[in-house]
Protein backbone atom coordinates (compact mmCIF):
# COMPACT_ATOMS: atom_id res chain seq x y z
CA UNK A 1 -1.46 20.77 -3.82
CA UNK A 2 -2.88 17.08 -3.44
CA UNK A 3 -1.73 15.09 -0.33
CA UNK A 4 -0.19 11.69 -0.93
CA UNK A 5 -1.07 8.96 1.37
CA UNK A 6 1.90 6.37 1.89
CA UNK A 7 0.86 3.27 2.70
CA UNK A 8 4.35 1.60 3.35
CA UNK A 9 6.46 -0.13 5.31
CA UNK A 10 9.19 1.39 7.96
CA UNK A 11 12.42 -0.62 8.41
CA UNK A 12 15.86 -0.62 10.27
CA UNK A 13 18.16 -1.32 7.80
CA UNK A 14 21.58 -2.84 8.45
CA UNK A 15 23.90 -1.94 6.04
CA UNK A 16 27.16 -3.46 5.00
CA UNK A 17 30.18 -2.52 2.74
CA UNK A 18 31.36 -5.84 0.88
CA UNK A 19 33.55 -6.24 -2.02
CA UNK A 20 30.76 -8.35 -3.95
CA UNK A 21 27.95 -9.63 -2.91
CA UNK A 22 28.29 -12.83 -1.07
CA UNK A 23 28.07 -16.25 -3.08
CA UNK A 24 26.11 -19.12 -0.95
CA UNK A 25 28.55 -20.65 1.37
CA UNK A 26 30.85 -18.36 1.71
CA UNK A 27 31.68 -16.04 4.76
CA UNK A 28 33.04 -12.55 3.86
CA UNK A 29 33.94 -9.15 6.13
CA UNK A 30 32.49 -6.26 5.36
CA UNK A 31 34.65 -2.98 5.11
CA UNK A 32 31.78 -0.76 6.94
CA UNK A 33 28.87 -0.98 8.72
CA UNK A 34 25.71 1.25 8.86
CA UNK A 35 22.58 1.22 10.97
CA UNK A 36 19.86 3.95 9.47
CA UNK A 37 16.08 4.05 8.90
CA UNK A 38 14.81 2.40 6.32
CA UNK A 39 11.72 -0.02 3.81
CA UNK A 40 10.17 1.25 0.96
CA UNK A 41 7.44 3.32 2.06
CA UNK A 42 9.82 5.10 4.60
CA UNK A 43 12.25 6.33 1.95
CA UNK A 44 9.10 6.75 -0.37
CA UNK A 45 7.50 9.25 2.45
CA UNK A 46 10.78 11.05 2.77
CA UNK A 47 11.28 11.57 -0.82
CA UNK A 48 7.90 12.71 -1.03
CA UNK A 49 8.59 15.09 1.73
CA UNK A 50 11.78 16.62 0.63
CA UNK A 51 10.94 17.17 -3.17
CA UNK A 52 8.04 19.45 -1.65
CA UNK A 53 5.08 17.39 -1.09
CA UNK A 54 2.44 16.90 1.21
CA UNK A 55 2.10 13.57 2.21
CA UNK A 56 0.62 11.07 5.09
CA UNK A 57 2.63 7.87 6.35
CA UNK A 58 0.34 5.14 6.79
CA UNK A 59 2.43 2.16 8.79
CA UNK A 60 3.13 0.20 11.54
CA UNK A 61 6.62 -0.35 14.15
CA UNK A 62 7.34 -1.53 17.80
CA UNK A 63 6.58 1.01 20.07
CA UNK A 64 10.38 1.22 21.38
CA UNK A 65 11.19 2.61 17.91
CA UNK A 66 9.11 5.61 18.86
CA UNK A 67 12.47 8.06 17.99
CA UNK A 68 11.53 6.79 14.49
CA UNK A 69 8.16 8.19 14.16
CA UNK A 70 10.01 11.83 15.39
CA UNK A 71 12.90 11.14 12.44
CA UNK A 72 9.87 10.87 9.90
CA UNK A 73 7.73 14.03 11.04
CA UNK A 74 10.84 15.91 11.47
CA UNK A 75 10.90 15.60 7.95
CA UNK A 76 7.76 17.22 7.52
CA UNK A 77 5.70 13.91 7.27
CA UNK A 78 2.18 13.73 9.21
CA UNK A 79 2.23 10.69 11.14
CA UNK A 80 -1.43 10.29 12.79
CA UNK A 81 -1.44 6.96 10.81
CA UNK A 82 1.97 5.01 12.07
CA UNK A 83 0.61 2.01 14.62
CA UNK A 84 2.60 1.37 17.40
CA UNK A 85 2.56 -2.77 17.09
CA UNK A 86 3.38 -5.29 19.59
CA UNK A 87 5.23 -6.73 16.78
CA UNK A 88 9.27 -6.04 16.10
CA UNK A 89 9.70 -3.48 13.77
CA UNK A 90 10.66 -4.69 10.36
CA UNK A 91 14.22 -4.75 9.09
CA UNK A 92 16.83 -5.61 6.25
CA UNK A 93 19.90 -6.66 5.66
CA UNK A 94 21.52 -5.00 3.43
CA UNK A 95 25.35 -5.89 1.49
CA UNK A 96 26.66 -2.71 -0.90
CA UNK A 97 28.69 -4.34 -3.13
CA UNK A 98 32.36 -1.91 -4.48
CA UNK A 99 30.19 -1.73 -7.85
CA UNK A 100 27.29 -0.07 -6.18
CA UNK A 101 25.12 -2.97 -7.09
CA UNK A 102 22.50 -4.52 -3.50
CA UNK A 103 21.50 -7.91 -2.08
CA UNK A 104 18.38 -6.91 0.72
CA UNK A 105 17.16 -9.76 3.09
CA UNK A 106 13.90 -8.17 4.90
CA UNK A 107 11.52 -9.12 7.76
CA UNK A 108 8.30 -7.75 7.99
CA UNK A 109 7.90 -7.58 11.42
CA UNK A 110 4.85 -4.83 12.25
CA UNK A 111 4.88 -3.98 8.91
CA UNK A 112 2.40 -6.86 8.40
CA UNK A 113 0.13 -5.99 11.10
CA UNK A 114 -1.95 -2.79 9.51
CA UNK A 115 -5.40 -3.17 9.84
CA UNK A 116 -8.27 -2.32 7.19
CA UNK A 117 -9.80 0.05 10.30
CA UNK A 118 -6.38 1.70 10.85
CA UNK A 119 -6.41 1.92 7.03
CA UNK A 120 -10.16 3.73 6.72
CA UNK A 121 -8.98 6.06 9.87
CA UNK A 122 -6.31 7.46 7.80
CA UNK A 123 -8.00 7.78 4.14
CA UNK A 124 -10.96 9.19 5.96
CA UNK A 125 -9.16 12.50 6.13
CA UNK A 126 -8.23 12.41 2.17
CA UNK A 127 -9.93 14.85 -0.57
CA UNK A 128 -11.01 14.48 -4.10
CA UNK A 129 -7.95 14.91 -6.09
CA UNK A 130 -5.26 13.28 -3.50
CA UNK A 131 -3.22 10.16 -4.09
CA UNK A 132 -3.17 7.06 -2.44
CA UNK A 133 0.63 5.64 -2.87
CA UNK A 134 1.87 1.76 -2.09
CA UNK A 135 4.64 -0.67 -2.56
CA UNK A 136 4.39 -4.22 -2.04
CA UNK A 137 6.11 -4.35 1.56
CA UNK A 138 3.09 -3.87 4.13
CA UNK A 139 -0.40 -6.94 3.99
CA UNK A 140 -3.15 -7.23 2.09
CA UNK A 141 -1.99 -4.54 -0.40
CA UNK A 142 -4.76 -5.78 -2.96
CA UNK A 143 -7.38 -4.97 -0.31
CA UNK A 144 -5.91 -1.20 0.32
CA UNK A 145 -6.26 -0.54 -3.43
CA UNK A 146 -9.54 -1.11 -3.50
CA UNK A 147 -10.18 0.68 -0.27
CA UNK A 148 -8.61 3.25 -1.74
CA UNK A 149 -10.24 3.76 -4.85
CA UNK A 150 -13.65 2.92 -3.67
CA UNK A 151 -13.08 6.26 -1.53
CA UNK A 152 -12.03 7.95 -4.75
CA UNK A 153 -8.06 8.73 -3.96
CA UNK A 154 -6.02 7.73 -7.25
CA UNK A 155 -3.92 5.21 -6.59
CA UNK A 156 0.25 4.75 -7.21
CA UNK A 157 1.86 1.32 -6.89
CA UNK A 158 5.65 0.33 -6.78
CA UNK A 159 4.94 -3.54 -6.79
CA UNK A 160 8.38 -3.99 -4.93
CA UNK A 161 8.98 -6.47 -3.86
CA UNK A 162 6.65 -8.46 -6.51
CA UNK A 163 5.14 -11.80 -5.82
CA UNK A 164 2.12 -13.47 -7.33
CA UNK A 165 -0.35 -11.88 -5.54
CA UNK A 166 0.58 -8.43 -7.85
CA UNK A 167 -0.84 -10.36 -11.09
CA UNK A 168 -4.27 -10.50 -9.06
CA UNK A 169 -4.96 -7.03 -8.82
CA UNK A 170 -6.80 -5.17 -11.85
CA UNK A 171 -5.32 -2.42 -13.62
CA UNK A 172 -8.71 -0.82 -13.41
CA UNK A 173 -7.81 -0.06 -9.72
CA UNK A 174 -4.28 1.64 -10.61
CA UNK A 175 -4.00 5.11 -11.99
CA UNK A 176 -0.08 5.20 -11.91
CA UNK A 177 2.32 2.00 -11.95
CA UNK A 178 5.79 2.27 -11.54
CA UNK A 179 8.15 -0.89 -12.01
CA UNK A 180 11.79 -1.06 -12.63
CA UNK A 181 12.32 -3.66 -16.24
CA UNK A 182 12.70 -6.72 -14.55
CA UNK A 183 9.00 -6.31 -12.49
CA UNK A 184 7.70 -5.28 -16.11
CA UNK A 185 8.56 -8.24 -17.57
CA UNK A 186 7.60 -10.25 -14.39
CA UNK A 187 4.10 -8.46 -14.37
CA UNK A 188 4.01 -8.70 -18.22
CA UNK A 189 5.01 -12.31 -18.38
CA UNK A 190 7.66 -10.92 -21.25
CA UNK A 191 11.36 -12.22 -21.65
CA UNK A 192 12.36 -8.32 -22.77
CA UNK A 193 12.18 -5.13 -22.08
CA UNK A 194 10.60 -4.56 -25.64
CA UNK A 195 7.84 -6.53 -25.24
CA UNK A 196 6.71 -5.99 -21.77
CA UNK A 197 6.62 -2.25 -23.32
CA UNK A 198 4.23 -3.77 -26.04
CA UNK A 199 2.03 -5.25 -23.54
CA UNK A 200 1.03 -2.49 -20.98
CA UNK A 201 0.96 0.19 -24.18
CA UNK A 202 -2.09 -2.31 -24.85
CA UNK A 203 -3.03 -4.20 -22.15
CA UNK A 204 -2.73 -1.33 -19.51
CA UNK A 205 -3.58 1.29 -21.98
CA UNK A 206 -5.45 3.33 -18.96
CA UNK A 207 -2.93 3.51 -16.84
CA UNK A 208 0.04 5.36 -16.78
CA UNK A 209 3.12 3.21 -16.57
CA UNK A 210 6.44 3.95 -15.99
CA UNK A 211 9.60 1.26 -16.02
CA UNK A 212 12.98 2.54 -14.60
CA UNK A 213 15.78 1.05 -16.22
CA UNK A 214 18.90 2.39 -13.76
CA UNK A 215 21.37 3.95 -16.06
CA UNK A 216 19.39 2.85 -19.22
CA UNK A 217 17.37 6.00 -18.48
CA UNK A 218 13.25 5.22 -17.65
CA UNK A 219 10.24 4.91 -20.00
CA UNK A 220 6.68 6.81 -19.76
CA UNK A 221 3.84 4.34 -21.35
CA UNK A 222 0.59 5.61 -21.56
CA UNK A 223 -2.93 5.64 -23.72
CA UNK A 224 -0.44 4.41 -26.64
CA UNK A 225 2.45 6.60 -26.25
CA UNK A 226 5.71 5.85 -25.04
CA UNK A 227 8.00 8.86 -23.28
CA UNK A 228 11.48 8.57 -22.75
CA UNK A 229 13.98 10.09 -20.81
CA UNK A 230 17.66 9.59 -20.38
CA UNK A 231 19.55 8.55 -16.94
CA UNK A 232 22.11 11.36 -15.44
CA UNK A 233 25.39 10.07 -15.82
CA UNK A 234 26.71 9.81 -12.47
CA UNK A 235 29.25 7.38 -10.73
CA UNK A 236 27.79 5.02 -9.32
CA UNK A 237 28.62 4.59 -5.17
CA UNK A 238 25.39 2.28 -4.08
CA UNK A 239 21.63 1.78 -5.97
CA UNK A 240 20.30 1.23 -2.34
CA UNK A 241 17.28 4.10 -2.38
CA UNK A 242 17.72 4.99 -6.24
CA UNK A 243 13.93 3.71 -7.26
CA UNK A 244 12.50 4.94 -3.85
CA UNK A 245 13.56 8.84 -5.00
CA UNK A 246 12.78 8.51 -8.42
CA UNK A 247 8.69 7.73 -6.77
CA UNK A 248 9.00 10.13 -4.58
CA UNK A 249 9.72 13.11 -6.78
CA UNK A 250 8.00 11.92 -9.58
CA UNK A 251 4.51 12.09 -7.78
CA UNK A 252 5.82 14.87 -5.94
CA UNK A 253 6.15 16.77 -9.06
CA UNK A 254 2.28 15.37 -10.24
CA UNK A 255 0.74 16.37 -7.48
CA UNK A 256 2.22 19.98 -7.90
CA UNK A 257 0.60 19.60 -11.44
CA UNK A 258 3.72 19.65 -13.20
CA UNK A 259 4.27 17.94 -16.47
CA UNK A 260 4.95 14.61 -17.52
CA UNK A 261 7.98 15.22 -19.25
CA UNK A 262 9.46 17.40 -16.49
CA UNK A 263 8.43 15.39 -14.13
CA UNK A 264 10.17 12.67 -15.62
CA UNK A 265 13.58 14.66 -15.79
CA UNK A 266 13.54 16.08 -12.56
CA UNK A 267 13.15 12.33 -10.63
CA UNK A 268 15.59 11.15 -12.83
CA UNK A 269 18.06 13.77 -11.41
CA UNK A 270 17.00 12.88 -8.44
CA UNK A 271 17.58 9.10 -8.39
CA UNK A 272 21.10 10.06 -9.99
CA UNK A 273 21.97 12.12 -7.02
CA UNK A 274 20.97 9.24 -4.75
CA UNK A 275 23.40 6.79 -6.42
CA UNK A 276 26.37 9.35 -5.78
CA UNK A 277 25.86 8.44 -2.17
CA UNK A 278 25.98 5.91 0.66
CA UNK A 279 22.61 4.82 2.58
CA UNK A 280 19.03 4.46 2.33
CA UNK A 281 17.24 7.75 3.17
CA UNK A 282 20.05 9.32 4.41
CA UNK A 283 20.82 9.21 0.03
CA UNK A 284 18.09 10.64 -0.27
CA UNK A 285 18.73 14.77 -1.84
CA UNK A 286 16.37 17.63 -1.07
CA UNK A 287 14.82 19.40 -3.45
CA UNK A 288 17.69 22.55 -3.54
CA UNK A 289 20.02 19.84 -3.68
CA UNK A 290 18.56 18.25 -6.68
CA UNK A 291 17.73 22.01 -8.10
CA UNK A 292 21.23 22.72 -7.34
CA UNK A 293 22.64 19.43 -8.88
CA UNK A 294 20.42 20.12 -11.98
CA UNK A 295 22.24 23.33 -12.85
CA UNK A 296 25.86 21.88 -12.35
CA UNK A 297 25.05 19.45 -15.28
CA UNK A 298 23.95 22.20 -17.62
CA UNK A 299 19.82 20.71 -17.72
């Protein structure tokens, strides 16, 4: 088994229960409040860990969150590369809608103060064949891809959340990308779904791309050949960590050598568990529970 290194960020994230998100100007109480561990790469790492794999956090919080760095390796997540900064650790606001759907305000905090030496330190310990995973949360992202690849990891990206920079890095450097539709037509410079499936089929033909399209089930695009695989149908109680899991356990599942196809299934059961429940990584299922949630739906 290859070990994923997770270069990502580690948030607090303040949750609230709304009845829709809230419209500019307007002040509105929230039903419930929530106060859990959080960010991308967190939730990424955690997903990781739980659907089996090996994996490395690379990051950086305020050394008074220290209880978070024991939440993460009780998980089973080595955490040699988390910096304690003198910066605040980074946080969201979050507002859960009734109809699941999210509205995420974030500050970066410490997650912007990872160093390319701190970022050596930690790859220095990778082998051939291991993975080198990042989102778009932590700085100078385009720099740690090509650290990373220079020192012959393969490299994942979840461009989330995408800016310009993302258009500046080559998909030479980028063995998997993973984008829900509206950062593939972003990336693509498409107006649909259809054609920003056109244009990495051709345009990223060497990497292997995958959009997530929530309920609308997710789409495998690689060396000319599109994969598809239908959503779980679930009801829906909040989206928050839904794309996190499906990353996690779908290069969980690669680095265990499994295949495309059922790799594809078992992180979209997964992400459907997620969606059943309240939270960030606290959503987030083990792999029984997804094994077990598998079988109840007959796949």
């Amino acid at each position: 088994m290859s070990t994923i290194f997770n270069l990502g960020s580690i948030n607090i994230d303040h949750v609230y229960l709304t009845p829709h998100i809230v419209a500019p100007g307007e002040t509105l109480g929230s039903r419930e409040y929530h106060h859990v561990l959080g960010g991308k790469g967190a939730n990424q790492s955690i997903a990781l860990a739980r659907a089996g794999a090996r994996v490395c956090h690379i990051g950086a919080l305020n050394a008074d969150h220290e209880n978070i760095v024991q939440d993460l390796s009780n998980e089973g997540i080595q955490t040699d590369g988390i910096l304690r900064s003198q910066l605040a650790t980074g946080h969201a606001i979050i507002q859960v809608s009734d109809d699941g759907e999210n509205a995420i305000v974030l500050f970066a905090g410490a997650n912007h103060d990872i160093s390319p030496a701190q970022l050596k330190e930690s790859l220095s310990k990778a082998n051939s064949g291991d993975w080198f995973l990042t989102q778009n949360e932590t700085n100078d992202v385009g720099q740690a891809i090509k650290t990373a690849k220079a020192m012959g990891l393969k490299v994942a990206f979840n461009p989330a959340p995408m800016d310009d920079t993302v258009a500046d890095i080559s998909p030479m450097l980028i063995d998997l990308l993973i984008v829900n539709e509206i950062e593939a037509m972003q990336l693509s410079g498409t107006s649909t779904i259809e054609e920003a499936e056109k244009f990495f089929l051709s345009e990223w033909d060497d990497t292997e791309v995958i959009v997530t399209q929530g309920s609308g089930g997710v789409a495998h695009l690689f060396s000319g050949v599109r994969t598809f695989v239908e959503a779980v149908k679930v009801e829906v109680k909040d989206t928050t960590a839904a794309g996190d899991t499906f990353v996690g356990y779908y290069l969980a599942q690669r680095s265990q050598l499994v295949s495309t196809k059922d790799a594809l299934k078992t992180a979209c059961k997964a992400a459907g568990l997620t969606v059943t429940r309240l939270g960030a990584s606290s959503a987030i299922p083990t792999q029984s529970e997804v094994e077990k949630f598998a079988s109840f739906n007959h796949e």
